[in-house]
N, C-alpha and C. Protein backbone atom coordinates (compact mmCIF):
# COMPACT_ATOMS: atom_id res chain seq x y z
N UNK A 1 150.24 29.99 62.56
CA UNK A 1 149.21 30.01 61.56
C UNK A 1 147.84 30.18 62.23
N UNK A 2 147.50 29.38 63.38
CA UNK A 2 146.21 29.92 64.00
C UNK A 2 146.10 31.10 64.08
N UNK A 3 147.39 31.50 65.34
CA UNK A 3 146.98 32.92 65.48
C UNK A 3 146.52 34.22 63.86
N UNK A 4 147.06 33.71 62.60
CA UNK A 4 146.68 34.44 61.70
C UNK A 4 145.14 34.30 61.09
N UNK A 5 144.60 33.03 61.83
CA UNK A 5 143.22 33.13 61.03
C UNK A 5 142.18 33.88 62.34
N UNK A 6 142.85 34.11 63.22
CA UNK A 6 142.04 34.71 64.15
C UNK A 6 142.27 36.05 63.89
N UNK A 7 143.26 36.52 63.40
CA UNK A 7 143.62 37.98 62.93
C UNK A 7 142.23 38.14 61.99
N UNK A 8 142.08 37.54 60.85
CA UNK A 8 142.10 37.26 59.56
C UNK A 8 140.33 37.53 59.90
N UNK A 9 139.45 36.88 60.97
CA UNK A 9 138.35 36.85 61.45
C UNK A 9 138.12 37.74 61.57
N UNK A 10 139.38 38.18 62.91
CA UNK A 10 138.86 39.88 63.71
C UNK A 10 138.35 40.75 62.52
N UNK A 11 139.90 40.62 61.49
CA UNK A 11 139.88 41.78 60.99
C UNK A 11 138.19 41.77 59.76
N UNK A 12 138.07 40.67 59.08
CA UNK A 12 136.79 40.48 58.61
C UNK A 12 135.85 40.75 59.10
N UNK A 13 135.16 40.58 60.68
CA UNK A 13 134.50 41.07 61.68
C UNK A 13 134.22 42.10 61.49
N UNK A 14 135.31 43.14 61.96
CA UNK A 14 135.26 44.86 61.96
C UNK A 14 134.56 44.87 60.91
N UNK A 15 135.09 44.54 59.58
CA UNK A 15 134.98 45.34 58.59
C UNK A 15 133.57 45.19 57.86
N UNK A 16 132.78 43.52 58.25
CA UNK A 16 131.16 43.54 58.48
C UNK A 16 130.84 45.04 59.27
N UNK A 17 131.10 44.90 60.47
CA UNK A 17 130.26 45.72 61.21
C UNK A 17 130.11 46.87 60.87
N UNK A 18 131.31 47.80 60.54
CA UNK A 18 132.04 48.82 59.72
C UNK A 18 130.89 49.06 58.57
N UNK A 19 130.52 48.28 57.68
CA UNK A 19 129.65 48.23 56.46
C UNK A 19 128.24 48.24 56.99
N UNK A 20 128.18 47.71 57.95
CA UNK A 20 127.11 47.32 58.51
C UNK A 20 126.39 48.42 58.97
N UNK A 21 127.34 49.42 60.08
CA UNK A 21 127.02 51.07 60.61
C UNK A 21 126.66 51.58 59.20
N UNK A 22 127.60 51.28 58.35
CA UNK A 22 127.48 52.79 57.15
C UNK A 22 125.95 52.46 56.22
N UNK A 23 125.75 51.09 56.35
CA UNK A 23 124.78 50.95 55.58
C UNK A 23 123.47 52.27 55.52
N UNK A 24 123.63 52.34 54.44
CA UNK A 24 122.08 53.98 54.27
C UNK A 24 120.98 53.51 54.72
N UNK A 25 120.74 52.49 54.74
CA UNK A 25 119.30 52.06 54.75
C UNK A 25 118.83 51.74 56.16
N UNK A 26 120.27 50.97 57.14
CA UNK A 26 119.97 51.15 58.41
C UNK A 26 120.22 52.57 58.67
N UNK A 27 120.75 53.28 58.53
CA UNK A 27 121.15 54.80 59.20
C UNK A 27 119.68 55.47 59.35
N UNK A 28 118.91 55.20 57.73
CA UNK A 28 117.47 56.12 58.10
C UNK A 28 116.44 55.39 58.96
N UNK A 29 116.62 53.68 59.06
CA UNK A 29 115.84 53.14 60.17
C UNK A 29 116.09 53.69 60.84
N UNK A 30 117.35 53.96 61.70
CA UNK A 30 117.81 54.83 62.66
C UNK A 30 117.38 55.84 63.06
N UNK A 31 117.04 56.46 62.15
CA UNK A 31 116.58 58.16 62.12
C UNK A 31 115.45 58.13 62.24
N UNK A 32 114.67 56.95 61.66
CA UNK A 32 113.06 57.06 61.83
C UNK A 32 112.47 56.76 63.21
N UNK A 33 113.08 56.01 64.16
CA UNK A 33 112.70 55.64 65.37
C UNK A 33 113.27 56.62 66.25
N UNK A 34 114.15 57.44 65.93
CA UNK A 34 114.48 58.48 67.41
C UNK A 34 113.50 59.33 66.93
N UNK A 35 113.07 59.92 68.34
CA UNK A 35 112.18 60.77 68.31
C UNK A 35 112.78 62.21 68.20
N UNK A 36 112.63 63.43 67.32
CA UNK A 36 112.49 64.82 67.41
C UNK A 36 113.27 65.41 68.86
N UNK A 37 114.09 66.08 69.54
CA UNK A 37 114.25 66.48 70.65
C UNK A 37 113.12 67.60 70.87
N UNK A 38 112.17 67.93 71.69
CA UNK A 38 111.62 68.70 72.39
C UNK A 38 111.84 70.19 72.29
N UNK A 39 112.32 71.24 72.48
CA UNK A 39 112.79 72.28 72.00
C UNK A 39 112.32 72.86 73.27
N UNK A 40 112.73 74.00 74.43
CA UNK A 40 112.29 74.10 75.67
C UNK A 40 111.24 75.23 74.98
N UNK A 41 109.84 75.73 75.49
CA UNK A 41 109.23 77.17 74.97
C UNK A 41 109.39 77.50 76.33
N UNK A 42 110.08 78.91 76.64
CA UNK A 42 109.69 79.79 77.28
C UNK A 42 107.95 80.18 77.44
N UNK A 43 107.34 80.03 78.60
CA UNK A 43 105.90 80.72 78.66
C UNK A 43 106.03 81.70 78.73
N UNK A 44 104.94 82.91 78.71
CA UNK A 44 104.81 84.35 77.97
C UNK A 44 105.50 84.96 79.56
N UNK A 45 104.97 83.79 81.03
CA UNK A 45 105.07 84.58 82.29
C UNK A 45 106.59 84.67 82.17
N UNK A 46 107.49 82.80 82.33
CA UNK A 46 108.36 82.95 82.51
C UNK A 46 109.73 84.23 81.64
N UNK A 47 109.15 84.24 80.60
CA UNK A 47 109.91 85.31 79.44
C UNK A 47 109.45 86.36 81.07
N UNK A 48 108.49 86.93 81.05
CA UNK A 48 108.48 88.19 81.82
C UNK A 48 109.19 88.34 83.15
N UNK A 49 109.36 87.15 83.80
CA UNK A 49 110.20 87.12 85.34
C UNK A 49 111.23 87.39 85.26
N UNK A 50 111.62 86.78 84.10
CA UNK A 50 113.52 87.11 83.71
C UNK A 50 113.47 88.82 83.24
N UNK A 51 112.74 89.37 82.93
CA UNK A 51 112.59 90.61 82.62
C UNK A 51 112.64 91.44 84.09
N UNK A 52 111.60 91.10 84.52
CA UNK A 52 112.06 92.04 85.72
C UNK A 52 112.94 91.26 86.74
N UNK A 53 113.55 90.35 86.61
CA UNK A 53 114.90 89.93 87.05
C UNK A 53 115.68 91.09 86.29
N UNK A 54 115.99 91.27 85.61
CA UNK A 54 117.06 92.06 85.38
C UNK A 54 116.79 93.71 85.24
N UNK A 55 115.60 93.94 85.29
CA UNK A 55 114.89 95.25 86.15
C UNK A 55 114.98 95.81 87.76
N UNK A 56 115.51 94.65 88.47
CA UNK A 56 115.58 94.42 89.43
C UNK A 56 116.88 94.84 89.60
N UNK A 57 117.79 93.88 89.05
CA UNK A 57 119.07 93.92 88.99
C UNK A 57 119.44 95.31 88.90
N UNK A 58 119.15 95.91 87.97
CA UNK A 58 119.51 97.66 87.63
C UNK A 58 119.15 98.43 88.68
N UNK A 59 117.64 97.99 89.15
CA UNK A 59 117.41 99.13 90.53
C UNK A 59 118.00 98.72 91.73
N UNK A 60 118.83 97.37 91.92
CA UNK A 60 119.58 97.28 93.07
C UNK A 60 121.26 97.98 92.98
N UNK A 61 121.39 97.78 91.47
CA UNK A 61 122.82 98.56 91.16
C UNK A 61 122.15 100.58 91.72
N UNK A 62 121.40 101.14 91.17
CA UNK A 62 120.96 102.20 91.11
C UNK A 62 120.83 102.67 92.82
N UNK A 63 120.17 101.52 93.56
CA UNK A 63 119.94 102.37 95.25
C UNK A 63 121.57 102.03 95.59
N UNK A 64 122.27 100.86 95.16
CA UNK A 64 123.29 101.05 95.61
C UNK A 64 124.24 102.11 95.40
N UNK A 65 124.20 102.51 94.39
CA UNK A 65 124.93 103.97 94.28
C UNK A 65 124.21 105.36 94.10
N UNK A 66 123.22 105.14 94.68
CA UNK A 66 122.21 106.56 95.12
C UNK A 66 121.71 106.93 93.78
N UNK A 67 121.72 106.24 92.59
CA UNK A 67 120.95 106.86 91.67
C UNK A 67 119.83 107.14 91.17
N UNK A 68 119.35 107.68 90.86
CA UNK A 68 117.70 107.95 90.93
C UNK A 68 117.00 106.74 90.18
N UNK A 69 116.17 106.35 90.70
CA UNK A 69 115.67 104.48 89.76
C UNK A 69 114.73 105.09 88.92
N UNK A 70 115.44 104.37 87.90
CA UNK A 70 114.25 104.18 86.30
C UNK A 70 112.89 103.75 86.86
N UNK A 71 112.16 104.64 86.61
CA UNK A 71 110.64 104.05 86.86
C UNK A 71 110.31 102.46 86.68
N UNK A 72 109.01 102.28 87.09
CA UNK A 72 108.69 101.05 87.65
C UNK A 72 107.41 100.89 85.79
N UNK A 73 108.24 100.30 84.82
CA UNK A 73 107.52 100.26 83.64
C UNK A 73 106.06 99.51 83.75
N UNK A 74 105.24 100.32 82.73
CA UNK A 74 103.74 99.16 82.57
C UNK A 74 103.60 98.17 82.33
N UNK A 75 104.54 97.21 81.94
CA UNK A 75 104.38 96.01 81.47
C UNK A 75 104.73 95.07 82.38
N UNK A 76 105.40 95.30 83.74
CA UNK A 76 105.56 94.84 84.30
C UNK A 76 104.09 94.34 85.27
N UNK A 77 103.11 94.74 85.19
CA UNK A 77 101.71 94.26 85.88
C UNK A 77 100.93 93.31 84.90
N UNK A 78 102.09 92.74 84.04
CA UNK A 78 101.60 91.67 82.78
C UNK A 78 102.07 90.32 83.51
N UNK A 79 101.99 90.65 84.87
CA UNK A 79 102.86 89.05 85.52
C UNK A 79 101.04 88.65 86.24
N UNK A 80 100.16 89.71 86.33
CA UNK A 80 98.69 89.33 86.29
C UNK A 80 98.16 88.46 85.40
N UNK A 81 98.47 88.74 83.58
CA UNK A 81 97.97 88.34 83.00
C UNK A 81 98.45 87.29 82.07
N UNK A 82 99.84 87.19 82.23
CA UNK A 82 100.68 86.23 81.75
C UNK A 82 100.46 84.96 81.47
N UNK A 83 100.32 84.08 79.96
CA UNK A 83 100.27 82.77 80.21
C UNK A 83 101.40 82.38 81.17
N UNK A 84 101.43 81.18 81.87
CA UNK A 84 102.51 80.62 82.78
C UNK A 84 102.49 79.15 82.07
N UNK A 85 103.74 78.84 82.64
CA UNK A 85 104.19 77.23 81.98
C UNK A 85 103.16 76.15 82.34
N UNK A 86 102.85 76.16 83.28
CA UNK A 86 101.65 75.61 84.02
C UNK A 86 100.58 76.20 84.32
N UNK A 87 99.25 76.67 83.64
CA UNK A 87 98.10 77.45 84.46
C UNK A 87 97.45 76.53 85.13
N UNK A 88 97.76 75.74 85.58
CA UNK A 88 96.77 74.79 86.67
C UNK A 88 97.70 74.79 87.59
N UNK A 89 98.38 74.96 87.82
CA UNK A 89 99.37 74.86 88.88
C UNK A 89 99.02 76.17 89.97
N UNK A 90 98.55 77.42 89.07
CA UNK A 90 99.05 78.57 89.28
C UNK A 90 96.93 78.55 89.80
N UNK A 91 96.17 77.75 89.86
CA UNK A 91 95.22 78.16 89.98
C UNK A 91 94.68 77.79 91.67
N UNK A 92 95.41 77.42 92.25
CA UNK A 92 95.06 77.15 93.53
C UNK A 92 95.10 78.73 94.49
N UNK A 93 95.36 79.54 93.90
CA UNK A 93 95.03 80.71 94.21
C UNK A 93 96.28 81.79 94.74
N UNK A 94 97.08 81.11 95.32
CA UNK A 94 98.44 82.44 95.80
C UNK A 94 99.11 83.07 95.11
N UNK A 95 99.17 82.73 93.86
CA UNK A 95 99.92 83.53 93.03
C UNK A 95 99.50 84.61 92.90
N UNK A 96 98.18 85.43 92.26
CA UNK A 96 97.64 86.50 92.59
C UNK A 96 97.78 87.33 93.47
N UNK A 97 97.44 87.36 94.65
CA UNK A 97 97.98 88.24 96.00
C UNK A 97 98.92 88.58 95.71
N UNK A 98 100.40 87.07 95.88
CA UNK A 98 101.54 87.80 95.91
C UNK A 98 102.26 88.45 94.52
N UNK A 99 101.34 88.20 93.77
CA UNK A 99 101.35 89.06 92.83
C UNK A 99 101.23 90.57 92.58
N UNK A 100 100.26 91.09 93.46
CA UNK A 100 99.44 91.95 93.29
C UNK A 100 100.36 92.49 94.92
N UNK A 101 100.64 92.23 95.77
CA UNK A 101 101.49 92.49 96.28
C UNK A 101 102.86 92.80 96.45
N UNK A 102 103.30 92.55 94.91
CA UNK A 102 104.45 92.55 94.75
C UNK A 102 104.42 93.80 93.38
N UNK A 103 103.79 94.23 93.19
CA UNK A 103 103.12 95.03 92.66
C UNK A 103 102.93 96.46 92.98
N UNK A 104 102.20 96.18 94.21
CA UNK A 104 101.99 97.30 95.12
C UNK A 104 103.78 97.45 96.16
N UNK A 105 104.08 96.83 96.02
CA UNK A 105 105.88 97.10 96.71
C UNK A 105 106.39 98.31 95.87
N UNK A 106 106.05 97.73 94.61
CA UNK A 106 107.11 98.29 93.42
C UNK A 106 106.39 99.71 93.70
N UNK A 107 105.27 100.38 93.69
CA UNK A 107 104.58 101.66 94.26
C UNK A 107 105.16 101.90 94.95
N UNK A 108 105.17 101.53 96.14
CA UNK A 108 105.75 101.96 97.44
C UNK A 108 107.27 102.60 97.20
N UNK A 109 107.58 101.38 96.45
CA UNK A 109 109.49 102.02 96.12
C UNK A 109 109.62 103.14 95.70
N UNK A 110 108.54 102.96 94.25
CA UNK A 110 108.77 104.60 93.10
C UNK A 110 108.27 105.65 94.06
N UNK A 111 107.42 105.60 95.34
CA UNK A 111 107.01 106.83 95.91
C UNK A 111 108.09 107.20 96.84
N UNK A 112 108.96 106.00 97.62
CA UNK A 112 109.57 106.42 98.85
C UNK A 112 110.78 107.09 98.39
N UNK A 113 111.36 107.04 99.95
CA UNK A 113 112.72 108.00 99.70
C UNK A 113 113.57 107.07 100.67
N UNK A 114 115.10 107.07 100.47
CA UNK A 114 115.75 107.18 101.11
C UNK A 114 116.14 105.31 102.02
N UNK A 115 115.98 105.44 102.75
CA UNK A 115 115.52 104.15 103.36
C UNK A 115 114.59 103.26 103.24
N UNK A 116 113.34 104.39 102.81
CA UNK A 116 112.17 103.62 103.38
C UNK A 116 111.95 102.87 101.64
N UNK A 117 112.65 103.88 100.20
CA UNK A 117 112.96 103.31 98.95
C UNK A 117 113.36 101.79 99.24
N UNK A 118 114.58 101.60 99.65
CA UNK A 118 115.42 100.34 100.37
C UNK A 118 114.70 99.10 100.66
N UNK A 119 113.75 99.39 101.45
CA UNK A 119 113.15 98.78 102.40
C UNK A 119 112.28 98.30 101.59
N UNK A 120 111.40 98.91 100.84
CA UNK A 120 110.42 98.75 99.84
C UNK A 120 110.90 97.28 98.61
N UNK A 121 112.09 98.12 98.33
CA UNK A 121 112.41 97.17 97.08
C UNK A 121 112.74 95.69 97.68
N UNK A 122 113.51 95.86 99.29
CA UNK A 122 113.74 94.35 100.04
C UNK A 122 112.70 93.73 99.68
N UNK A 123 111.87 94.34 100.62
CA UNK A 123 110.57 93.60 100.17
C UNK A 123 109.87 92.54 99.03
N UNK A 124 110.23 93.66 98.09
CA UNK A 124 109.41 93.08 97.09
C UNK A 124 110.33 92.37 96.58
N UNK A 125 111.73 91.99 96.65
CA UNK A 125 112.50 90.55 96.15
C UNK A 125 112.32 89.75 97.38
N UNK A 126 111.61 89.83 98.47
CA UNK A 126 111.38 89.00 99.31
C UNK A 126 109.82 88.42 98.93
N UNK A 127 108.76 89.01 98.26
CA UNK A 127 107.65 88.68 98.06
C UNK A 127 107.61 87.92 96.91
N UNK A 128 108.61 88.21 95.79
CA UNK A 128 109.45 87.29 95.08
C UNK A 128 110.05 85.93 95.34
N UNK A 129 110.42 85.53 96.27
CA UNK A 129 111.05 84.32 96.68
C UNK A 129 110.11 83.98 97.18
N UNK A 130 108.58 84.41 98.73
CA UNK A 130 107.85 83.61 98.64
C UNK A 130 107.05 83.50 97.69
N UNK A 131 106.30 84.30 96.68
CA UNK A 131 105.77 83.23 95.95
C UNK A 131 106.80 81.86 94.91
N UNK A 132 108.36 82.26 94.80
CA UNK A 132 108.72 81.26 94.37
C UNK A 132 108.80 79.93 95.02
N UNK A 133 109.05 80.36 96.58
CA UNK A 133 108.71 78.50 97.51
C UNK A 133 107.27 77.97 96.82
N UNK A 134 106.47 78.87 96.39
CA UNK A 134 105.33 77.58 96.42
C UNK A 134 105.45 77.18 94.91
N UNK A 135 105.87 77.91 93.73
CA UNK A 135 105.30 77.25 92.56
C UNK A 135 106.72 77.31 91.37
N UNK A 136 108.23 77.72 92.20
CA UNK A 136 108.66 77.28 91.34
C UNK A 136 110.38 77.51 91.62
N UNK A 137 111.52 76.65 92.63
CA UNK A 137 112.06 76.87 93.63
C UNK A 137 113.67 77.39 92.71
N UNK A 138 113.83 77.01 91.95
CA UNK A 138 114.98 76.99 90.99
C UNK A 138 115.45 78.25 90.77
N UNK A 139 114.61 79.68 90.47
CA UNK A 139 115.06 80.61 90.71
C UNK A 139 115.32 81.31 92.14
N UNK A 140 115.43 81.03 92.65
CA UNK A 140 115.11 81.08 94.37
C UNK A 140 116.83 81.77 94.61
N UNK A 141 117.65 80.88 94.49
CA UNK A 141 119.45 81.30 94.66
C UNK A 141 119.53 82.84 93.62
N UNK A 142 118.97 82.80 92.09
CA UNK A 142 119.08 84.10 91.74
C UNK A 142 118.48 85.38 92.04
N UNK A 143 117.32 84.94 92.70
CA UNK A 143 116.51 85.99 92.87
C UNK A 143 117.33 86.64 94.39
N UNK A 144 118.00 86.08 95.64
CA UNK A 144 118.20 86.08 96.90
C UNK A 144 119.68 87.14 96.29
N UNK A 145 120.51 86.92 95.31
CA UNK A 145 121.55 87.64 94.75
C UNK A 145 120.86 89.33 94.69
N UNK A 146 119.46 89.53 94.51
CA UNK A 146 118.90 90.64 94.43
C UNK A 146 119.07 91.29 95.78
N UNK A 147 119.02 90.81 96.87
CA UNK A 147 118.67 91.58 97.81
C UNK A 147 119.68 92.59 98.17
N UNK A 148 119.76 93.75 98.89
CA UNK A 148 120.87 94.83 99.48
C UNK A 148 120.91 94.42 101.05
C-alpha cells in the first residue's frame, strides 16, 4: 500500500507539472523574456568578397584548362567603396593598398599571357590572404583552395 501512494504522488506530480508547462499564460511569459534571435546581415563588402571568390574560382578553372578568362568585371573595384562589417576596423589604413593592389594584379592578369597570366592571378589570391591575416582570418583556408 505505501508503495501505491508514492505511485499515486509521482503520478499526480507529473501531471501538475504537465499542466503547469501547458499553461498559456506561462508559455507567453516565456515568450516575452527570450529575446528575438539576431538574424546575421551580410555587409555590402562581405556580399562582394564572396563574389569575387567565386570569380576567382572560374578564372582558376579557366587558366587551368587554357581558356580564355572572362574579363576582370567593373564592379569588382566596389571592394574600394564597400560598406564593411566593421568600418573602424578597416580604418587603420591597410586595407586600401592591398586593395588597390589587388586590383592592379587583376590588370596585370587581363593584360598578360601565358605564365606571366598565372603568375599574376597567384598573386593576387596571395594579396588576398594577406590582407585577410590582418582583418579577417576565417576565409583564409578558402581563399588558399584558389591558388594553381
Amino acid at each position: 500500500m505505501h508503495i501505491k501512494k508514492i505511485f499515486i504522488v509521482l503520478g499526480v506530480s507529473i501531471c501538475a507539472y504537465g499542466l503547469s508547462y501547458c499553461n498559456p499564460a506561462k508559455q507567453e511569459e516565456k515568450a516575452e523574456t527570450k529575446e528575438a534571435p539576431q538574424m546575421y546581415q551580410q555587409s555590402e563588402l562581405a556580399a562582394l568578397m564572396h563574389e569575387v571568390h567565386d570569380l576567382s574560382a572560374e578564372w582558376k578553372q579557366q587558366l587551368e584548362s587554357g581558356e580564355p578568362l572572362t574579363p576582370v568585371p567593373d564592379w569588382v573595384s566596389q571592394i574600394l567603396s564597400a560598406d564593411a562589417t566593421s568600418p573602424d576596423e578597416l580604418a587603420n589604413g591597410a586595407f586600401e593598398p592591398l586593395a588597390h593592389e589587388y586590383l592592379r594584379q587583376l590588370e596585370e592578369m587581363a593584360k598578360a599571357e601565358g605564365d606571366d597570366r598565372l603568375k599574376a592571378y597567384n598573386t593576387s589570391i596571395q594579396t588576398c590572404i594577406s590582407c585577410h591575416k590582418i582583418y579577417c582570418n576565417g576565409p583564409i583556408p578558402k581563399i588558399k583552395k584558389l591558388e594553381i
